[in-house]
C-alpha atoms as a PDB file:
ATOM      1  CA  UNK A   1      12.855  -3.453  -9.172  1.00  0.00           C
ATOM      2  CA  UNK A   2      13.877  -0.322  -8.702  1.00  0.00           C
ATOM      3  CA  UNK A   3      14.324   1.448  -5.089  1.00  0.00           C
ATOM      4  CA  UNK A   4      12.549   5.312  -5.070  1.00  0.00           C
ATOM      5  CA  UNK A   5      13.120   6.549  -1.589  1.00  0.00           C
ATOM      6  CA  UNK A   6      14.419   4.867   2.243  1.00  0.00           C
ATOM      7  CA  UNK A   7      12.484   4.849   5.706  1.00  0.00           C
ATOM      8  CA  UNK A   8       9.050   5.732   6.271  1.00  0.00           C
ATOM      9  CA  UNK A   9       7.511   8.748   8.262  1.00  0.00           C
ATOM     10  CA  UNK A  10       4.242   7.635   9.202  1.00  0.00           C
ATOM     11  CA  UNK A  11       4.909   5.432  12.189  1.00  0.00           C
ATOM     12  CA  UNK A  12       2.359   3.064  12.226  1.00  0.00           C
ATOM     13  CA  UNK A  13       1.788   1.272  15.697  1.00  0.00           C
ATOM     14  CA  UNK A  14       2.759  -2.110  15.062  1.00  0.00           C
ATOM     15  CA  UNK A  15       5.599  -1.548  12.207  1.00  0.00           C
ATOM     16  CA  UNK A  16       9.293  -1.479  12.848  1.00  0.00           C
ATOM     17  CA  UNK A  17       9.986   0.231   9.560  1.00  0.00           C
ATOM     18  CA  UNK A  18      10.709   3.861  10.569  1.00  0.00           C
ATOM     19  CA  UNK A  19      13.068   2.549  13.433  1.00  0.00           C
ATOM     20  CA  UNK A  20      15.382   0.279  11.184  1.00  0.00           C
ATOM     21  CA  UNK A  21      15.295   1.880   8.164  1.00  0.00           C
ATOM     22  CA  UNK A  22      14.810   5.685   8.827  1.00  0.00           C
ATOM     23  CA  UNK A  23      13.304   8.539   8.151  1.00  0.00           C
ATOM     24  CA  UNK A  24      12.129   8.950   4.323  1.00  0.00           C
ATOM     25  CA  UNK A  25      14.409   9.626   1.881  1.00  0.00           C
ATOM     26  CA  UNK A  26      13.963  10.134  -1.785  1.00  0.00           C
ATOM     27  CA  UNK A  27      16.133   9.755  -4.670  1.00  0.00           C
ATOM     28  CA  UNK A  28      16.785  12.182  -7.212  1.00  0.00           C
ATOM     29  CA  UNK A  29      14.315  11.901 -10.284  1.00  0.00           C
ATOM     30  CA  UNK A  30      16.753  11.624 -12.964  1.00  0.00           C
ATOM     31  CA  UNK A  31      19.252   8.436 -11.539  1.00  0.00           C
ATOM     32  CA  UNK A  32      15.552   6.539 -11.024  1.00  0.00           C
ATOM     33  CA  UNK A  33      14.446   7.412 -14.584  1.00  0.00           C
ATOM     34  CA  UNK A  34      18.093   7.239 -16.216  1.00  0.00           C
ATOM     35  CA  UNK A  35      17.989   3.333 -14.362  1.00  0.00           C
ATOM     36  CA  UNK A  36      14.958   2.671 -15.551  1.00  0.00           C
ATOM     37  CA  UNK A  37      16.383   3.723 -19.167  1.00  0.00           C
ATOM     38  CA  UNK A  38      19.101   1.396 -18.494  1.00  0.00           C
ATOM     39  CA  UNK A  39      16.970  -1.362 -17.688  1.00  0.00           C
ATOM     40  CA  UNK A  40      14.816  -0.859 -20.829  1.00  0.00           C
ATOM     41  CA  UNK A  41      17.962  -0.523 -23.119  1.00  0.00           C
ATOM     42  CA  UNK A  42      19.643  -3.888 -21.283  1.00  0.00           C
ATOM     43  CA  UNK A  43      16.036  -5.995 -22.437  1.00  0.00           C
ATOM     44  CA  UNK A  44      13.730  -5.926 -19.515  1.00  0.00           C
ATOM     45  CA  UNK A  45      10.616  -5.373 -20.612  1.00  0.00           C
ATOM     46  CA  UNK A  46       8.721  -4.266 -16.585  1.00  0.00           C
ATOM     47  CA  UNK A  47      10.297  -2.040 -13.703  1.00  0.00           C
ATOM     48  CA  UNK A  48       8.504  -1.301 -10.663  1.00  0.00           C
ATOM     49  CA  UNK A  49       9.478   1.334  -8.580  1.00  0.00           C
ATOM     50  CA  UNK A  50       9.699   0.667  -4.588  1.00  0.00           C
ATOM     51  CA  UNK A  51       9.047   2.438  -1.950  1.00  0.00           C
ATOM     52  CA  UNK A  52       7.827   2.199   1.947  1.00  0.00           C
ATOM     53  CA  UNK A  53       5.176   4.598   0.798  1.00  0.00           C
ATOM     54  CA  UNK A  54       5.431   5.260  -2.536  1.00  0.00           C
ATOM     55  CA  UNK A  55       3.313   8.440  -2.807  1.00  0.00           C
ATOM     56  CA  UNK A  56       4.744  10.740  -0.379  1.00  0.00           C
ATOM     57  CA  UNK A  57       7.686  10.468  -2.879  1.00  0.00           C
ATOM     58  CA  UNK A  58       8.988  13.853  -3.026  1.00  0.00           C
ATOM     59  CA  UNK A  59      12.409  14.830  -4.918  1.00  0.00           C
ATOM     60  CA  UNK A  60      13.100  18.736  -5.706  1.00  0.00           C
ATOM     61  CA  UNK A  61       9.612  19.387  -6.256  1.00  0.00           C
ATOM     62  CA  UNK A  62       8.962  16.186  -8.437  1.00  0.00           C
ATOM     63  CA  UNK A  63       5.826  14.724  -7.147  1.00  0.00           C
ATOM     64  CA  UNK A  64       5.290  10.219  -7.405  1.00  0.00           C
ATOM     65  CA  UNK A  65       3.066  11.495 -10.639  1.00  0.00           C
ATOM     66  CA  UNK A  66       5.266  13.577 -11.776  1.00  0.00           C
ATOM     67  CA  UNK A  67       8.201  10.551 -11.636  1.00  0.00           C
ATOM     68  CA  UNK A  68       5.285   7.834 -12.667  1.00  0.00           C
ATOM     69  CA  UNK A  69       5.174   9.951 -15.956  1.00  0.00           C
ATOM     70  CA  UNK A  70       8.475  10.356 -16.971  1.00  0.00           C
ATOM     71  CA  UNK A  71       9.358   6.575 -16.403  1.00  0.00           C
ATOM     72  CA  UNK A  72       6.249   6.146 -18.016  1.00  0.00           C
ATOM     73  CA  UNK A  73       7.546   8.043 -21.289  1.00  0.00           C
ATOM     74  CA  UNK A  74      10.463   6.156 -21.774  1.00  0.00           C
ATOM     75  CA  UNK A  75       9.039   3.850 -24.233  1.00  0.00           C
ATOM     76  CA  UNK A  76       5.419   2.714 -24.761  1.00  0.00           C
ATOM     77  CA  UNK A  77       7.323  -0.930 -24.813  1.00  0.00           C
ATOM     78  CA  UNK A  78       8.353  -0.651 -21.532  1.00  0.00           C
ATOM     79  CA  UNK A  79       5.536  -1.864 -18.437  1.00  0.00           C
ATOM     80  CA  UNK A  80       6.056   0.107 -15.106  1.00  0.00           C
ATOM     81  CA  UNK A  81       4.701  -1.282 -11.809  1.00  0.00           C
ATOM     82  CA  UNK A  82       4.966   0.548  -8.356  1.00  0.00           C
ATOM     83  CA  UNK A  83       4.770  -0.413  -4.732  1.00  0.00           C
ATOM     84  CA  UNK A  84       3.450   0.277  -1.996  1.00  0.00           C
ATOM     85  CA  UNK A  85       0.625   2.977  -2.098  1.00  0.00           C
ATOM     86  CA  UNK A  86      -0.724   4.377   1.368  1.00  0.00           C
ATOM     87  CA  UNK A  87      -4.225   5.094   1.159  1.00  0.00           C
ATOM     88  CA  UNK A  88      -3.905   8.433   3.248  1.00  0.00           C
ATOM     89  CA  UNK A  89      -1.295   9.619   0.081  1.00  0.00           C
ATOM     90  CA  UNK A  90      -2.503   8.097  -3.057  1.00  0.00           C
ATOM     91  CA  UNK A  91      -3.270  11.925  -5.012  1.00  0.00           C
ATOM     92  CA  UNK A  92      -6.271  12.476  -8.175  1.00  0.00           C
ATOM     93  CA  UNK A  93      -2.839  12.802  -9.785  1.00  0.00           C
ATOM     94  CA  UNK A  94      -1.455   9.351  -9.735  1.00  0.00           C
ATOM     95  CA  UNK A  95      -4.797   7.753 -10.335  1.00  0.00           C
ATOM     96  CA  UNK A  96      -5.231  10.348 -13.568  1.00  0.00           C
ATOM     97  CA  UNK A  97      -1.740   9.311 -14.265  1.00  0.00           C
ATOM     98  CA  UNK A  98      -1.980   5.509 -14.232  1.00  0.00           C
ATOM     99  CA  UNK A  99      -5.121   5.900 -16.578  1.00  0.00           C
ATOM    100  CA  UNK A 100      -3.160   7.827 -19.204  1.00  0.00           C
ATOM    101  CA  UNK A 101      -0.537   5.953 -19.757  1.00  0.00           C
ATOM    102  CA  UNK A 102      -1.564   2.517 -21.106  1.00  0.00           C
ATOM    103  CA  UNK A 103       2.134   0.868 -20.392  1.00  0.00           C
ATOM    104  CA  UNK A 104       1.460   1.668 -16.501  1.00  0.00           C
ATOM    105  CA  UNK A 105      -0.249  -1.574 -15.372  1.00  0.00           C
ATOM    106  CA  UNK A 106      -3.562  -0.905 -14.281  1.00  0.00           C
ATOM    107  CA  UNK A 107      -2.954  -2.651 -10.567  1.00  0.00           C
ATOM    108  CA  UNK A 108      -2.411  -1.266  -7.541  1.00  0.00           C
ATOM    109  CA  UNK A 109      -1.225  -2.832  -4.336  1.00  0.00           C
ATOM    110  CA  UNK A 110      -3.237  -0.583  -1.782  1.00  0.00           C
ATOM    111  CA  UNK A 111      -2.624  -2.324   2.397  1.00  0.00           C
ATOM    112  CA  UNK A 112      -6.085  -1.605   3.885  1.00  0.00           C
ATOM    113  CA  UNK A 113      -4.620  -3.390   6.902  1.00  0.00           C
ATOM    114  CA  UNK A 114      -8.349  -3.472   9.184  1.00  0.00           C
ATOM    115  CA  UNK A 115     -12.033  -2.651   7.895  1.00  0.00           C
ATOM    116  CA  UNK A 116     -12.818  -1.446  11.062  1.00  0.00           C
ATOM    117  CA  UNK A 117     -11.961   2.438  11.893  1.00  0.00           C
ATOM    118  CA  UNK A 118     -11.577   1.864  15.657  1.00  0.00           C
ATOM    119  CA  UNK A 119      -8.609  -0.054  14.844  1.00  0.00           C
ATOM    120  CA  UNK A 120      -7.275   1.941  12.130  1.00  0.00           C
ATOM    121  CA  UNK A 121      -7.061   4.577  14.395  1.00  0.00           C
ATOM    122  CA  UNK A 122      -4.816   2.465  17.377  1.00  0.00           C
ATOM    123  CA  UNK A 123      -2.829   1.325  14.712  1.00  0.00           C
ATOM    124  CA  UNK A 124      -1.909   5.039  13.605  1.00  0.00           C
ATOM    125  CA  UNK A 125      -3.394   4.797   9.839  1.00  0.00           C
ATOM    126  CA  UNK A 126      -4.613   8.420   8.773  1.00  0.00           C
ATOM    127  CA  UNK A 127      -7.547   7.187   6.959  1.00  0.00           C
ATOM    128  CA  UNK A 128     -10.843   5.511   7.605  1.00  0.00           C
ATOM    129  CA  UNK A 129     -13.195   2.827   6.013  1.00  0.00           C
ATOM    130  CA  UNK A 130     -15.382   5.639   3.975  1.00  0.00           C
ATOM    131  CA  UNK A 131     -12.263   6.739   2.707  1.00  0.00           C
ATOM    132  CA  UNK A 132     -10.573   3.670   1.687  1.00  0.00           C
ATOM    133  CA  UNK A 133     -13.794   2.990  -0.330  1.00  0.00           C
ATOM    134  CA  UNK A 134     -13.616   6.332  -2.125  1.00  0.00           C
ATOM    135  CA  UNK A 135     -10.028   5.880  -3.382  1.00  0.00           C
ATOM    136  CA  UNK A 136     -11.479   2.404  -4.658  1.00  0.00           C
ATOM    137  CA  UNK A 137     -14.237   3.687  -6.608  1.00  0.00           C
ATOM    138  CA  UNK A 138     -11.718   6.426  -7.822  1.00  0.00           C
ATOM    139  CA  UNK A 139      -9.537   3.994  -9.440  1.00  0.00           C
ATOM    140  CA  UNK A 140     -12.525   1.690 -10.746  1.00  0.00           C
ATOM    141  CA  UNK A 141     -13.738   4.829 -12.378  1.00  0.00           C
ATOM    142  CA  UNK A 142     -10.627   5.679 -13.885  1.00  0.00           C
ATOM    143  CA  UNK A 143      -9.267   2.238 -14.793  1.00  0.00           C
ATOM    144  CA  UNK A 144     -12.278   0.288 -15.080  1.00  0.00           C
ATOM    145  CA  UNK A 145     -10.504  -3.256 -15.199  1.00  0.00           C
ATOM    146  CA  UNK A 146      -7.749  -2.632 -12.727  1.00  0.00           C
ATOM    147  CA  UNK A 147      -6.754  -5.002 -10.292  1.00  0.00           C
ATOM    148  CA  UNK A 148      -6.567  -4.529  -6.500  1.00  0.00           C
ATOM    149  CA  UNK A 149      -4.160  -5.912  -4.010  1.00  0.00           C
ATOM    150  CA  UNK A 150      -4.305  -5.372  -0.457  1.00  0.00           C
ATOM    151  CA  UNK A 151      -2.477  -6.347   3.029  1.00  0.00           C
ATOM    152  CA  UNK A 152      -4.439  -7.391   5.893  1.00  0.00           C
ATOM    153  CA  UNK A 153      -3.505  -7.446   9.524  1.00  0.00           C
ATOM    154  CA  UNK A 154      -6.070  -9.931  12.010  1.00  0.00           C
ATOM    155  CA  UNK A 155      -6.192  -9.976  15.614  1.00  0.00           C
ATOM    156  CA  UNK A 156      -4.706  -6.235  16.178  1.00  0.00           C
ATOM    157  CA  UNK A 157      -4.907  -5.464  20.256  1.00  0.00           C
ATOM    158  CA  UNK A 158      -8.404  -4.790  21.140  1.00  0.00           C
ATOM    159  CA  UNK A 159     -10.200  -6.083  17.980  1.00  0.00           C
ATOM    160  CA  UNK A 160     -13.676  -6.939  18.716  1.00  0.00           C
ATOM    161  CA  UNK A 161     -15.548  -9.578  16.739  1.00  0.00           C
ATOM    162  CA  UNK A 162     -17.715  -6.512  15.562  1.00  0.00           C
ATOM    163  CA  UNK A 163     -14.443  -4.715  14.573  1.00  0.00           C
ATOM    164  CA  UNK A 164     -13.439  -8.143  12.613  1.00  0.00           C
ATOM    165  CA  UNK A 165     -16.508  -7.887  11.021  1.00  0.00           C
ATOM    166  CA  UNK A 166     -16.054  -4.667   9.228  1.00  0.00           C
ATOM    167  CA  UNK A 167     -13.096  -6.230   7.821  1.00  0.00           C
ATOM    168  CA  UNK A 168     -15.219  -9.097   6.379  1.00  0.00           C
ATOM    169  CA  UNK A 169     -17.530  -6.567   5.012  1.00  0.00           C
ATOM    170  CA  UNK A 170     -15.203  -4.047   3.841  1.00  0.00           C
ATOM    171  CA  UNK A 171     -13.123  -7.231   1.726  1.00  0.00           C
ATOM    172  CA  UNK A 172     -16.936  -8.404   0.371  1.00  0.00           C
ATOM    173  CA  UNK A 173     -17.836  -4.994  -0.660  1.00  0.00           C
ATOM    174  CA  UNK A 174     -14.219  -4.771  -2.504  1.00  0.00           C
ATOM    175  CA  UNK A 175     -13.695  -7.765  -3.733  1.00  0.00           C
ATOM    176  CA  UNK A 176      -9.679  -8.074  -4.094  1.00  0.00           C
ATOM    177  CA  UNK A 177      -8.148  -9.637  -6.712  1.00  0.00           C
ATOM    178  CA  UNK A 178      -5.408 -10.668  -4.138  1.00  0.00           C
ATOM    179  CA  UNK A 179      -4.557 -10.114  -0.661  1.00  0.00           C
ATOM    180  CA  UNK A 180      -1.875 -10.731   1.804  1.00  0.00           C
ATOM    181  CA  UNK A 181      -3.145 -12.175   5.362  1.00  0.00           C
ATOM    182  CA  UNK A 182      -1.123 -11.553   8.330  1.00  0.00           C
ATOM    183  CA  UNK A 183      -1.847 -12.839  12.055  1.00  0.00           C
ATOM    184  CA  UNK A 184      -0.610  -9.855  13.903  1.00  0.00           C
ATOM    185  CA  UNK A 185       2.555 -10.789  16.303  1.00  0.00           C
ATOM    186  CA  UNK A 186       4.500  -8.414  18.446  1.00  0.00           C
ATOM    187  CA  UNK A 187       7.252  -6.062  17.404  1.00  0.00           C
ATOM    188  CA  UNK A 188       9.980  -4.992  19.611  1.00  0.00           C
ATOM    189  CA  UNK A 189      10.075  -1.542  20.110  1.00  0.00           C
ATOM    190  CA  UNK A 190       6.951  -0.718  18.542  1.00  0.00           C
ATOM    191  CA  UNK A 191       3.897   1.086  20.344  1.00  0.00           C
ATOM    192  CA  UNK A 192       1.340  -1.658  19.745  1.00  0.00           C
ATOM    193  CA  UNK A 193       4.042  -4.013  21.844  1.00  0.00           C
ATOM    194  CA  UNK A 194       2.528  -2.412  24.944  1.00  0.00           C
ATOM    195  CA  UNK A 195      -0.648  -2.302  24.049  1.00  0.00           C
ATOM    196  CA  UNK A 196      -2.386  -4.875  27.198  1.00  0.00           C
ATOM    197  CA  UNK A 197      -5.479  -6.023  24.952  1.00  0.00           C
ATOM    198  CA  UNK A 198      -3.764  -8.543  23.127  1.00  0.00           C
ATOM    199  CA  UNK A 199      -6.489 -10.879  21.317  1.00  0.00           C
ATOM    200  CA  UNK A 200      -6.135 -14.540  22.178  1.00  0.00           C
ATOM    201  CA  UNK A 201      -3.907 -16.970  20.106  1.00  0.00           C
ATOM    202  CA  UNK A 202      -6.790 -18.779  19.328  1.00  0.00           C
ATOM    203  CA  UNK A 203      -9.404 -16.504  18.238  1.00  0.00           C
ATOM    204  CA  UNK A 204      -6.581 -14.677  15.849  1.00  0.00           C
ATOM    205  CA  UNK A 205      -6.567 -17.938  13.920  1.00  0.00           C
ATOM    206  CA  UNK A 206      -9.697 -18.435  14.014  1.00  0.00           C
ATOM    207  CA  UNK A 207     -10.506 -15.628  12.494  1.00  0.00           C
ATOM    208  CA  UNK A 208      -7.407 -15.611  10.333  1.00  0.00           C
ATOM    209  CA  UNK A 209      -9.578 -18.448   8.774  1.00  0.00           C
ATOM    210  CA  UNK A 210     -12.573 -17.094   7.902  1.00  0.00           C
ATOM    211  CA  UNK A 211     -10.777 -14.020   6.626  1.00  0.00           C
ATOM    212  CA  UNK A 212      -9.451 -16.399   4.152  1.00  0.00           C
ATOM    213  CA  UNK A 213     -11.736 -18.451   3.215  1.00  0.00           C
ATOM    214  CA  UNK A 214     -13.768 -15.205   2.005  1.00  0.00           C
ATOM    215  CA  UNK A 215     -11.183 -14.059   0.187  1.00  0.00           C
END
């Protein structure tokens, strides 16, 4: 595993992240790809470079496609991974990048967090549902067999059964090929914290259920 950049700017509304860890930060190109060389040359056969966000990487001009590449080129041998896309980020470039080198694994972890756009918007993500399902059918195009990972946050303040709903559709239409499930709780310090539509204890479970079951 191999840290790209600290912090986070996009200061979602129920995320501690850019508080504790900072703004974002990235590392200079050439120590990530020279560690990466040194992991290759020491026997590991996979990296995967981390970030909060990894495609607003940014490093003297060198774009996340522009890094995915030259890791990439190291050695046909060696697998690269990375972690975590943003769907309001994610460029043509990367997803034309991951296609043409076949040593970058053809998954993507891509947090959807809510189906419904309503909440998307309280919780501060700069993208919508149509969107989300354009980036999907981007990568499907270009890597036909790739594999799809996703978080998903249930019981956000104010989420109606109708917006829980468009989550249930959005994960049928999609179709992950994993997912991580999350009951939303409180975060100090965050805006969502004062948000006074907090959903019930008992219907978040509930529906933390038949989230997944579906999935």
């Amino acid at each position: 595993f191999i840290s790209i950049m600290r912090g986070c700017n996009n200061v979602c509304s129920y995320c501690v992240v850019p508080y504790t860890r900072g703004v974002e930060r990235s590392r200079d190109a050439s120590t990530i790809v020279r560690e990466a060389c040194d992991c290759f040359q020491n026997g590991y056969k996979e990296v995967t470079l981390l970030g909060q966000n990894v495609d607003s990487y940014n490093f003297d001009g060198v774009n996340f496609a522009n890094l995915l590449a030259r890791v990439a080129e190291i050695s046909p041998l060696l697998r690269v991974r990375f972690s975590t896309s943003n769907p309001q980020d994610i460029s043509d470039e990367v997803i034309e990048t991951m296609a043409r080198y076949n040593n970058i694994c053809k998954h993507i972890h891509l947090p959807v967090q809510s189906g419904s756009n309503p909440v998307l918007k309280r919780m501060n993500r700069h993208y919508d549902r149509e969107k989300y399902f354009e980036i999907v059918d981007k990568l499907r195009a270009a890597c036909p067999d790739i594999a799809i990972s996703t978080d998903i946050i249930v019981g956000f303040p104010g989420e109606t059964e109708e917006n829980f709903a468009d989550t249930l559709d959005l994960v049928s239409r999609v179709k992950y090929d994993s997912a991580y499930t999350f009951i939303y709780s409180i975060r100090k310090g965050t805006p969502a914290e004062k948000y006074e539509d907090q959903v019930p204890e008992e219907v978040k479970h509930e529906r933390f259920n038949r989230l997944v079951e579906l999935i």
